[in-house]
PDB file of N, CA and C in Angstrom:
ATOM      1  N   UNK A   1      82.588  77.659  98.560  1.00  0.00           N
ATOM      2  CA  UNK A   1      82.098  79.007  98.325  1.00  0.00           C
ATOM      3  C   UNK A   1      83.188  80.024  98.709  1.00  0.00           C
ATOM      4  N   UNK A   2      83.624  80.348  97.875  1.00  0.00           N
ATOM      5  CA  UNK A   2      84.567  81.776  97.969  1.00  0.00           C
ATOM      6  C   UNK A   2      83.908  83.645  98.172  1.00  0.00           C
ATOM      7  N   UNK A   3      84.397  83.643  99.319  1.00  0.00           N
ATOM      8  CA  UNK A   3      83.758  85.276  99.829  1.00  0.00           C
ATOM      9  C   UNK A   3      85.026  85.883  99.210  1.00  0.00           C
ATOM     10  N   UNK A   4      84.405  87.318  98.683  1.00  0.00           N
ATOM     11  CA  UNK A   4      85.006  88.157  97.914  1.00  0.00           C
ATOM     12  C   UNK A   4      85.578  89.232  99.035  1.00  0.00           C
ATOM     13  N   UNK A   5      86.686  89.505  98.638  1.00  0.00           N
ATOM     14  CA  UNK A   5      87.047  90.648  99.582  1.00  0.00           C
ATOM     15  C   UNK A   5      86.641  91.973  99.627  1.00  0.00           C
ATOM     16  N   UNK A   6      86.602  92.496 100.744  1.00  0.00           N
ATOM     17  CA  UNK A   6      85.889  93.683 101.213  1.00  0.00           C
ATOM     18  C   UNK A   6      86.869  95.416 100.863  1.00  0.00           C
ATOM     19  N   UNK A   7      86.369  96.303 100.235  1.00  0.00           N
ATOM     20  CA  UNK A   7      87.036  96.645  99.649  1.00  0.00           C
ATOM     21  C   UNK A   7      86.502  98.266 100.726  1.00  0.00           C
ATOM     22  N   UNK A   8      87.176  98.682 101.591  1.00  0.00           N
ATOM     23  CA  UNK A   8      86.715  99.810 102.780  1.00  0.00           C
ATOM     24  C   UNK A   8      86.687 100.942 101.758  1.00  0.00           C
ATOM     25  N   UNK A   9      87.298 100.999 100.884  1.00  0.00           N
ATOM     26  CA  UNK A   9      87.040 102.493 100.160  1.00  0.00           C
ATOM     27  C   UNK A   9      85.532 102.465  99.510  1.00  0.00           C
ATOM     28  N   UNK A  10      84.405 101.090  99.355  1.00  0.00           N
ATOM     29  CA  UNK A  10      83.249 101.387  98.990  1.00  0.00           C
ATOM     30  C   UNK A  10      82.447 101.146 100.713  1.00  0.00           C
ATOM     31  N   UNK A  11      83.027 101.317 101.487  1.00  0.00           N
ATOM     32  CA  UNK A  11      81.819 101.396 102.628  1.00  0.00           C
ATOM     33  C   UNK A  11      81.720 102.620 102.925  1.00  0.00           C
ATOM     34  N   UNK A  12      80.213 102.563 103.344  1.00  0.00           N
ATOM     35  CA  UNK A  12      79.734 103.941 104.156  1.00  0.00           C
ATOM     36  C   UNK A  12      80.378 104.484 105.496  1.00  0.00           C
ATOM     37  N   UNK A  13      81.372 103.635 106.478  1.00  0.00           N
ATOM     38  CA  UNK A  13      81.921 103.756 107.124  1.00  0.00           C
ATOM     39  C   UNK A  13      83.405 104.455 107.102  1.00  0.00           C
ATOM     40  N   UNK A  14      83.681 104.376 105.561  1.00  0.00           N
ATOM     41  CA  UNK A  14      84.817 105.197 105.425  1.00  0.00           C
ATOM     42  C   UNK A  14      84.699 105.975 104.876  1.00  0.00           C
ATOM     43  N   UNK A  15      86.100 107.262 105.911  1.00  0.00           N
ATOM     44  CA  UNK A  15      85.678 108.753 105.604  1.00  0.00           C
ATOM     45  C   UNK A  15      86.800 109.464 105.379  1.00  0.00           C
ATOM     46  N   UNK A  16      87.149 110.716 104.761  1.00  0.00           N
ATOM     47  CA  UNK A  16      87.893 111.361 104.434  1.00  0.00           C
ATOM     48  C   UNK A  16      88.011 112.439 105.794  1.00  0.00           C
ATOM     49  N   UNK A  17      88.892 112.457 105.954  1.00  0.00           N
ATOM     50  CA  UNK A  17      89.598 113.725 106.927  1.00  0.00           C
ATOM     51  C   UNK A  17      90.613 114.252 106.406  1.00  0.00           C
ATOM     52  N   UNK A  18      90.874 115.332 107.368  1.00  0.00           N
ATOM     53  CA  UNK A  18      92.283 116.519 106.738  1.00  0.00           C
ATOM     54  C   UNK A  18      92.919 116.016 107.875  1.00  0.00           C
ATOM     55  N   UNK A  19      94.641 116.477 107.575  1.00  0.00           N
ATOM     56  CA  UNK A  19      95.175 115.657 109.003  1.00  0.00           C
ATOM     57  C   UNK A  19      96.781 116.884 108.763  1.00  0.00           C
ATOM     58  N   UNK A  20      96.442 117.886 109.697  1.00  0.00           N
ATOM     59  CA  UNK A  20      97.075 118.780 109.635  1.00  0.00           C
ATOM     60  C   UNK A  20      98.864 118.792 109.876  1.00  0.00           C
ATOM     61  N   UNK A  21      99.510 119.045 108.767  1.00  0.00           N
ATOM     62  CA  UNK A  21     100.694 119.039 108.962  1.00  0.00           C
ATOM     63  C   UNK A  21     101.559 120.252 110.157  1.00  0.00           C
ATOM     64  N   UNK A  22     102.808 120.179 109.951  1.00  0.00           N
ATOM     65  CA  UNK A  22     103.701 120.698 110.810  1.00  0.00           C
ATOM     66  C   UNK A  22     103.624 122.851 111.233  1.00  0.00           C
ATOM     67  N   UNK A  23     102.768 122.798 109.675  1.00  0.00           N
ATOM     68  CA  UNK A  23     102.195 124.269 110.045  1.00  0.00           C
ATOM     69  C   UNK A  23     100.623 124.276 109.881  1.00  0.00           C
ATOM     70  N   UNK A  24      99.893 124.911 110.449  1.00  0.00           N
ATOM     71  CA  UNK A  24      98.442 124.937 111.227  1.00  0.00           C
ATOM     72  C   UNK A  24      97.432 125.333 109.915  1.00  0.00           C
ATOM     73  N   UNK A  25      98.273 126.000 108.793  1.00  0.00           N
ATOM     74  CA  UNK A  25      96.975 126.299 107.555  1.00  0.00           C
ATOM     75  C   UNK A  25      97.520 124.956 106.580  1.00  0.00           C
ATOM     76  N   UNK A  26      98.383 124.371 106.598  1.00  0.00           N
ATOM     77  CA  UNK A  26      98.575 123.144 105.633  1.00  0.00           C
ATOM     78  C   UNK A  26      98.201 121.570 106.335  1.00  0.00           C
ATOM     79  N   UNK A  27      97.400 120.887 105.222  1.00  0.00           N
ATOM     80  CA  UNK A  27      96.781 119.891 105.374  1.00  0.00           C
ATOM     81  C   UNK A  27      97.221 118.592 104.173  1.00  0.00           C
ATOM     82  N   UNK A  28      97.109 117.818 105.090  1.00  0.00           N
ATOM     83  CA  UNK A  28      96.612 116.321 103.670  1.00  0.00           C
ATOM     84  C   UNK A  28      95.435 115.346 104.141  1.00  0.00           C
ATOM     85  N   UNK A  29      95.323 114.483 102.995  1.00  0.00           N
ATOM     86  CA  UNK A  29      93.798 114.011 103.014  1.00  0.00           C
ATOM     87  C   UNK A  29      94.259 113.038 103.626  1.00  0.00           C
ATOM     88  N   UNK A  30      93.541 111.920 104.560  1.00  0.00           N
ATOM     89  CA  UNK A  30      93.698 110.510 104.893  1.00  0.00           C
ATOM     90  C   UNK A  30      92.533 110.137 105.112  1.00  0.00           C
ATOM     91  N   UNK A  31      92.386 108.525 105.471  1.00  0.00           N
ATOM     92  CA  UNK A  31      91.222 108.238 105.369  1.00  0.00           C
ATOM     93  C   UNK A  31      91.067 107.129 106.487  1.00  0.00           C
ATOM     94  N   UNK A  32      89.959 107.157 107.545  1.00  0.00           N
ATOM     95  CA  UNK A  32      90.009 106.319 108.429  1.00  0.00           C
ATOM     96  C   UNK A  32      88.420 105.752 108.677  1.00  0.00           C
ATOM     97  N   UNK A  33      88.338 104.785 109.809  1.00  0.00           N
ATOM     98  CA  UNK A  33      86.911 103.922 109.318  1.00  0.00           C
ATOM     99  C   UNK A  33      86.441 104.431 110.807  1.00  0.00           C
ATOM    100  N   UNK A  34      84.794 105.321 110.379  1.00  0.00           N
ATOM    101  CA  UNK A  34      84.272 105.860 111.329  1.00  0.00           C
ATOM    102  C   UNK A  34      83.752 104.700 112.622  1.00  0.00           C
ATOM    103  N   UNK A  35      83.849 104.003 112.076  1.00  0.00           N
ATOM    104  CA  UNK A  35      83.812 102.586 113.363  1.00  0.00           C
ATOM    105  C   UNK A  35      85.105 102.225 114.012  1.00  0.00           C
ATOM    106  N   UNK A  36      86.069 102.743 113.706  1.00  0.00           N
ATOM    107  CA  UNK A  36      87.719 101.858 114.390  1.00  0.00           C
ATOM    108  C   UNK A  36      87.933 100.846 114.210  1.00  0.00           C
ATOM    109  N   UNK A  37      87.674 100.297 112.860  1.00  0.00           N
ATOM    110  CA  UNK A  37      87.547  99.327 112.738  1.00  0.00           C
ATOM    111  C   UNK A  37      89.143  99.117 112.291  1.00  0.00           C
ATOM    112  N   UNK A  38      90.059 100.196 112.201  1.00  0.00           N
ATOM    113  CA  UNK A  38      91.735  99.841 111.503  1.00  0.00           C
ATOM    114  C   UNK A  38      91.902 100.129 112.783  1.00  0.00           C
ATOM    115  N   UNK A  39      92.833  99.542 113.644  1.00  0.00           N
ATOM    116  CA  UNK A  39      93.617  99.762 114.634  1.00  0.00           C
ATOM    117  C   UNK A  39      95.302  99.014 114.373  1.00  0.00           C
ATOM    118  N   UNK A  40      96.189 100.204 115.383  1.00  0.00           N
ATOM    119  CA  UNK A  40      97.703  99.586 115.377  1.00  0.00           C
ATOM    120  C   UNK A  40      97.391  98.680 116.626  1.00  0.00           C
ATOM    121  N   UNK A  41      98.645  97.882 116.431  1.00  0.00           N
ATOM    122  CA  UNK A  41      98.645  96.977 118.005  1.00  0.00           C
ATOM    123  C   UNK A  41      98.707  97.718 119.057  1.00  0.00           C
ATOM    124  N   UNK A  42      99.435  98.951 118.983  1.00  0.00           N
ATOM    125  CA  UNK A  42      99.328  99.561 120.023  1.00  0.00           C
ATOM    126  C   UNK A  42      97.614 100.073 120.654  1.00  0.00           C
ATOM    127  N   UNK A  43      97.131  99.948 119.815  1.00  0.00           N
ATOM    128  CA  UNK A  43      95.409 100.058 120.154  1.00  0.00           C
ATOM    129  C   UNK A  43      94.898 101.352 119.417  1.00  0.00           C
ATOM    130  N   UNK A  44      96.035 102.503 119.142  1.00  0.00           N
ATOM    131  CA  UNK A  44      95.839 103.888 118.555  1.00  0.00           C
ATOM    132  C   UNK A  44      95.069 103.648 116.838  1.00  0.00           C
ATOM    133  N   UNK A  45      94.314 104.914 116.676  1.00  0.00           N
ATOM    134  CA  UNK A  45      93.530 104.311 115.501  1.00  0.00           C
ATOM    135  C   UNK A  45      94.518 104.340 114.054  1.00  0.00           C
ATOM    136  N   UNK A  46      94.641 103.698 112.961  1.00  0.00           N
ATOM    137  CA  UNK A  46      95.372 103.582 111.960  1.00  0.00           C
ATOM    138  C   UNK A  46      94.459 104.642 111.140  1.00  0.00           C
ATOM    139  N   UNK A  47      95.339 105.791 110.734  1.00  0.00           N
ATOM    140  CA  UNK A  47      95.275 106.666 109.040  1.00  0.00           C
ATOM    141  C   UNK A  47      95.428 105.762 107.678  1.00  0.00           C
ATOM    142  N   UNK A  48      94.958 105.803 106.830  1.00  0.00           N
ATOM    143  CA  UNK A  48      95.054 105.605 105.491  1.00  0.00           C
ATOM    144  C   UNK A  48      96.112 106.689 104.982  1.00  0.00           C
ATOM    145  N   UNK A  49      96.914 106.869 103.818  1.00  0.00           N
ATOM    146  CA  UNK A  49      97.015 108.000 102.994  1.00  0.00           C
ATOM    147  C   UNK A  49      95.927 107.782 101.920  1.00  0.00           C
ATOM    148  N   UNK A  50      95.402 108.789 101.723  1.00  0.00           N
ATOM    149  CA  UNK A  50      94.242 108.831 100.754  1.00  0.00           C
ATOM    150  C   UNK A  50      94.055 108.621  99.401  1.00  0.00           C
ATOM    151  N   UNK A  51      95.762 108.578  98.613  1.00  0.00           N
ATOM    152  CA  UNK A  51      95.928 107.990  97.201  1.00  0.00           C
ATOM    153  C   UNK A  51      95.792 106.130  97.809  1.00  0.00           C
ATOM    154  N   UNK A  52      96.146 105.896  98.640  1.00  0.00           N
ATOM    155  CA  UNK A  52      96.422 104.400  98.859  1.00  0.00           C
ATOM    156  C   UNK A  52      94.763 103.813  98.900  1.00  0.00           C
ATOM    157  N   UNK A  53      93.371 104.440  99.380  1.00  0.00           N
ATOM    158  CA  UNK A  53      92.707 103.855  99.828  1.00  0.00           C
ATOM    159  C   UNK A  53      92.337 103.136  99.036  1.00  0.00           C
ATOM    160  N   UNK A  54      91.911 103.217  97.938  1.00  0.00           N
ATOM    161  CA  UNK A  54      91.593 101.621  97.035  1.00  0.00           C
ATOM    162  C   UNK A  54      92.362 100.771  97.096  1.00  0.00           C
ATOM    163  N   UNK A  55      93.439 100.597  97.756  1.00  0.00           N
ATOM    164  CA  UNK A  55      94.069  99.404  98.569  1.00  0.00           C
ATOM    165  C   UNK A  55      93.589  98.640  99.305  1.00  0.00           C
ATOM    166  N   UNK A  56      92.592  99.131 100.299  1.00  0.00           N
ATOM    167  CA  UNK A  56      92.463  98.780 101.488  1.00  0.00           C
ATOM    168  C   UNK A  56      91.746  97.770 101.463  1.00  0.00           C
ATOM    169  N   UNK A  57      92.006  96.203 101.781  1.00  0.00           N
ATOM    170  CA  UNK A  57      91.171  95.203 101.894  1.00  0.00           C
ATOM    171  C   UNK A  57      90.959  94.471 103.377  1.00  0.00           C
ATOM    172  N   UNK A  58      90.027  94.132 103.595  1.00  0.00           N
ATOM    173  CA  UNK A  58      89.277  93.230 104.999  1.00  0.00           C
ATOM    174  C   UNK A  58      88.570  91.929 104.042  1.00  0.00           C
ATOM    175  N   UNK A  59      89.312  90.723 104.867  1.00  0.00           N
ATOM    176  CA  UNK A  59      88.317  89.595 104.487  1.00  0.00           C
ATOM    177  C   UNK A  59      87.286  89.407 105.122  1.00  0.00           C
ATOM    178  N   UNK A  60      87.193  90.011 106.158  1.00  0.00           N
ATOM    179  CA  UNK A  60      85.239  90.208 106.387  1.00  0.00           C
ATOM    180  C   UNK A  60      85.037  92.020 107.177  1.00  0.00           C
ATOM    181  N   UNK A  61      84.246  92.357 107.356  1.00  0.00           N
ATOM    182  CA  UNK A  61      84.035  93.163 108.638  1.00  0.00           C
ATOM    183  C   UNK A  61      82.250  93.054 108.817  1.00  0.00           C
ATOM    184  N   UNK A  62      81.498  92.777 109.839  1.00  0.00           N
ATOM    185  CA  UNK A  62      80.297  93.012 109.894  1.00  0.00           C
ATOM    186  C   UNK A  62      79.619  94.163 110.037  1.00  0.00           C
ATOM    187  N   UNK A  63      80.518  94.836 110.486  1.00  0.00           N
ATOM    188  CA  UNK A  63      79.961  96.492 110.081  1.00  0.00           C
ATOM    189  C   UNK A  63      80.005  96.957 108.613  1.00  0.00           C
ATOM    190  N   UNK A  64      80.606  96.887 107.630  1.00  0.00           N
ATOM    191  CA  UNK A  64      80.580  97.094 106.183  1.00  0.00           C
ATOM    192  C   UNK A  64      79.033  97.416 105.541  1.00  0.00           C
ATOM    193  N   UNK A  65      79.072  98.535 105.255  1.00  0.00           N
ATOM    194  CA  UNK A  65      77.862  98.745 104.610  1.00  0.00           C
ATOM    195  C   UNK A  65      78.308  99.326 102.950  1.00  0.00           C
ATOM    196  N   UNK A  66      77.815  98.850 102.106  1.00  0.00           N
ATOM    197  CA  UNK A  66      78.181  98.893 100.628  1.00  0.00           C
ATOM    198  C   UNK A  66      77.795 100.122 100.507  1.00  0.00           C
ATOM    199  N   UNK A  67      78.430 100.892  99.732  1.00  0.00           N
ATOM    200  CA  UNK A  67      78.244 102.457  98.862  1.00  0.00           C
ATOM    201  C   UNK A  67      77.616 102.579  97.950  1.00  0.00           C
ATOM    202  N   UNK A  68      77.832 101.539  96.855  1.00  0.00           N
ATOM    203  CA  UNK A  68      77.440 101.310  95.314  1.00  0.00           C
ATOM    204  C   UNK A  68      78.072 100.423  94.719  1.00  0.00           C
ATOM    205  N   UNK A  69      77.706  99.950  93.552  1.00  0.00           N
ATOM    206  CA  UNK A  69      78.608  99.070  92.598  1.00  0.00           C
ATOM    207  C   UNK A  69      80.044  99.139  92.731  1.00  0.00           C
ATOM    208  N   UNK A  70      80.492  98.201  93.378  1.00  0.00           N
ATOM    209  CA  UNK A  70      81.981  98.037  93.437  1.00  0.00           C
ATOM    210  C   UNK A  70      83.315  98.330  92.377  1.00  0.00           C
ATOM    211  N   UNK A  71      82.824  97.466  91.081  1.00  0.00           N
ATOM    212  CA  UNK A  71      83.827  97.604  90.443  1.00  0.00           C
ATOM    213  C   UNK A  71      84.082  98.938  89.849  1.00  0.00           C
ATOM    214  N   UNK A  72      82.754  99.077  89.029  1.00  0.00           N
ATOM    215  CA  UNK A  72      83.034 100.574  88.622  1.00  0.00           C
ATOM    216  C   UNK A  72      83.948 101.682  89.415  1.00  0.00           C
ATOM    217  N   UNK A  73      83.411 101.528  90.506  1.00  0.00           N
ATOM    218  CA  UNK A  73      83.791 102.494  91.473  1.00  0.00           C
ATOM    219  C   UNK A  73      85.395 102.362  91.653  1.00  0.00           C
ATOM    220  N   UNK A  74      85.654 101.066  92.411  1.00  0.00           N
ATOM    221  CA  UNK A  74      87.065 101.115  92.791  1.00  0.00           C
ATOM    222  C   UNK A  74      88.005 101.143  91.269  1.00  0.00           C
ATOM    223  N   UNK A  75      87.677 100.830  89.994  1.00  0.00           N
ATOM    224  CA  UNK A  75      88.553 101.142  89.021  1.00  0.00           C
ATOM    225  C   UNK A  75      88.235 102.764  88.748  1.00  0.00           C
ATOM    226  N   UNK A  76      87.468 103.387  88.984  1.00  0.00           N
ATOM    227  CA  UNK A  76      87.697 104.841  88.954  1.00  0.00           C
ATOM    228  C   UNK A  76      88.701 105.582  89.737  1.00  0.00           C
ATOM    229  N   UNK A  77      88.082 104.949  90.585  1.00  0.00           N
ATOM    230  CA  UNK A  77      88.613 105.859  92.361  1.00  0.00           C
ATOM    231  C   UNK A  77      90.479 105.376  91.764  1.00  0.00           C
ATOM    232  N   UNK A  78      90.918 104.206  91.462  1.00  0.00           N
ATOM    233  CA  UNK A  78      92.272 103.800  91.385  1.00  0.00           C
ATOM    234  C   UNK A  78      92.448 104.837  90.398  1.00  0.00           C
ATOM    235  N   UNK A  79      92.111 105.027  88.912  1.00  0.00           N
ATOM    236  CA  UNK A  79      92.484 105.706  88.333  1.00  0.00           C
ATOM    237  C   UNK A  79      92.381 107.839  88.649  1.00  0.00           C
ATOM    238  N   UNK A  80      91.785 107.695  89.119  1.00  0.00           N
ATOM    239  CA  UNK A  80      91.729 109.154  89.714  1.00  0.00           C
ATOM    240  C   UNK A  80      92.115 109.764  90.611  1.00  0.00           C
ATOM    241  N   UNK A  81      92.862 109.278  91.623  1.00  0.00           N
ATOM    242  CA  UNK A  81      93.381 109.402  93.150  1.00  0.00           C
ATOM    243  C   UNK A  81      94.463 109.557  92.504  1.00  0.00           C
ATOM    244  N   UNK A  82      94.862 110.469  93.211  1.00  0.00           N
ATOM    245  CA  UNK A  82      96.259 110.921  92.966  1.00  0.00           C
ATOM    246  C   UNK A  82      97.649 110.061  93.312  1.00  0.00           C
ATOM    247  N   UNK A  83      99.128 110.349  92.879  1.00  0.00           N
ATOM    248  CA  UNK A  83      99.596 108.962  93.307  1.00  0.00           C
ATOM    249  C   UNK A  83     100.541 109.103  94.479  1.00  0.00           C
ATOM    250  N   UNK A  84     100.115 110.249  94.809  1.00  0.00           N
ATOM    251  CA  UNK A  84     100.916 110.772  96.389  1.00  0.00           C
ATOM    252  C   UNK A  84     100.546 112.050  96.902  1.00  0.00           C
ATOM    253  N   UNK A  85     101.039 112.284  98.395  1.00  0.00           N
ATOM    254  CA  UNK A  85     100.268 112.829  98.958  1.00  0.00           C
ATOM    255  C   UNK A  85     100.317 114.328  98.125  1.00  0.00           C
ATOM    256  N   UNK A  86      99.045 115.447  98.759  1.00  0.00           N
ATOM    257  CA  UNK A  86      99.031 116.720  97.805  1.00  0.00           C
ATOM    258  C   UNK A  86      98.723 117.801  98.900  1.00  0.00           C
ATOM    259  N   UNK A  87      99.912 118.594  99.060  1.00  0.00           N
ATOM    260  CA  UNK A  87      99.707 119.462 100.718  1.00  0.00           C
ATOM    261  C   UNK A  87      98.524 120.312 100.340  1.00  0.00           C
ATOM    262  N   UNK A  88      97.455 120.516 100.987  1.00  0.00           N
ATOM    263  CA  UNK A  88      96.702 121.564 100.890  1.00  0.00           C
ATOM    264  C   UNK A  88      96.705 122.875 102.206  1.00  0.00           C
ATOM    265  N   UNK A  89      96.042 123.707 101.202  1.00  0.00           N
ATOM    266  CA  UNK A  89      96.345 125.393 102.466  1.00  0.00           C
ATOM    267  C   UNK A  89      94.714 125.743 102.818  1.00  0.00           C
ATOM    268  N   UNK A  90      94.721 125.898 103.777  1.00  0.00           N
ATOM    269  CA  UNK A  90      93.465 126.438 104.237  1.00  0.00           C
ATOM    270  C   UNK A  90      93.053 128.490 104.226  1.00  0.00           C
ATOM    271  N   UNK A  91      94.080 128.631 103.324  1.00  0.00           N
ATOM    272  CA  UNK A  91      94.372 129.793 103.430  1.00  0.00           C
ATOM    273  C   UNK A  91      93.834 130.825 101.958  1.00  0.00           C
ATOM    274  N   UNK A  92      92.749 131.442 101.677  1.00  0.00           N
ATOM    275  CA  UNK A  92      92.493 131.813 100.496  1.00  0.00           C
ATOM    276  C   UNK A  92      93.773 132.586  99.683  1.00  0.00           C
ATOM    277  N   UNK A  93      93.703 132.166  98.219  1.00  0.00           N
ATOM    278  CA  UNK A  93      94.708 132.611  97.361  1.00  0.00           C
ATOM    279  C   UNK A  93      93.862 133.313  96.573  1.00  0.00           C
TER     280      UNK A  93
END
């Protein structure tokens, strides 16, 4: 029996944050798992970049809670995510 891999960009556990660059009104998106479930060795929690997250695979996690239909989803999300990062301003134009 072959288990399918776990794909964190359809769990309910993963979330989008802003992750403020070098000046205080510019931002980019990343994406991290509201459980900690990505950690570096150093123990500090691991960022996603947010075009990458339909990357992100786990061969198991027991916290994983499904979003919706997988495939649909992650062939959207791949095709629609941008293909690098995109500075945003918190600043009205």
């Amino acid at each position: 029996m072959t288990k399918e891999k776990i794909f964190c960009a359809n769990c309910k556990n993963c979330t989008v944050i802003r992750q403020h660059e070098s000046e205080p009104d510019k931002y980019v998106l990343r994406v991290k798992c509201q459980l900690r479930k990505w950690v570096k060795r150093s123990g500090e929690e691991k960022l996603y970049k947010y075009f990458t997250v339909a990357r992100r695979i786990m061969d198991e996690c027991e916290d994983y809670v499904e979003s919706g239909e997988l495939f649909p989803y992650i062939k959207n999300l791949r095709k629609e995510l941008p293909i690098k990062d995109e500075i945003y301003s918190t600043k009205e134009q």
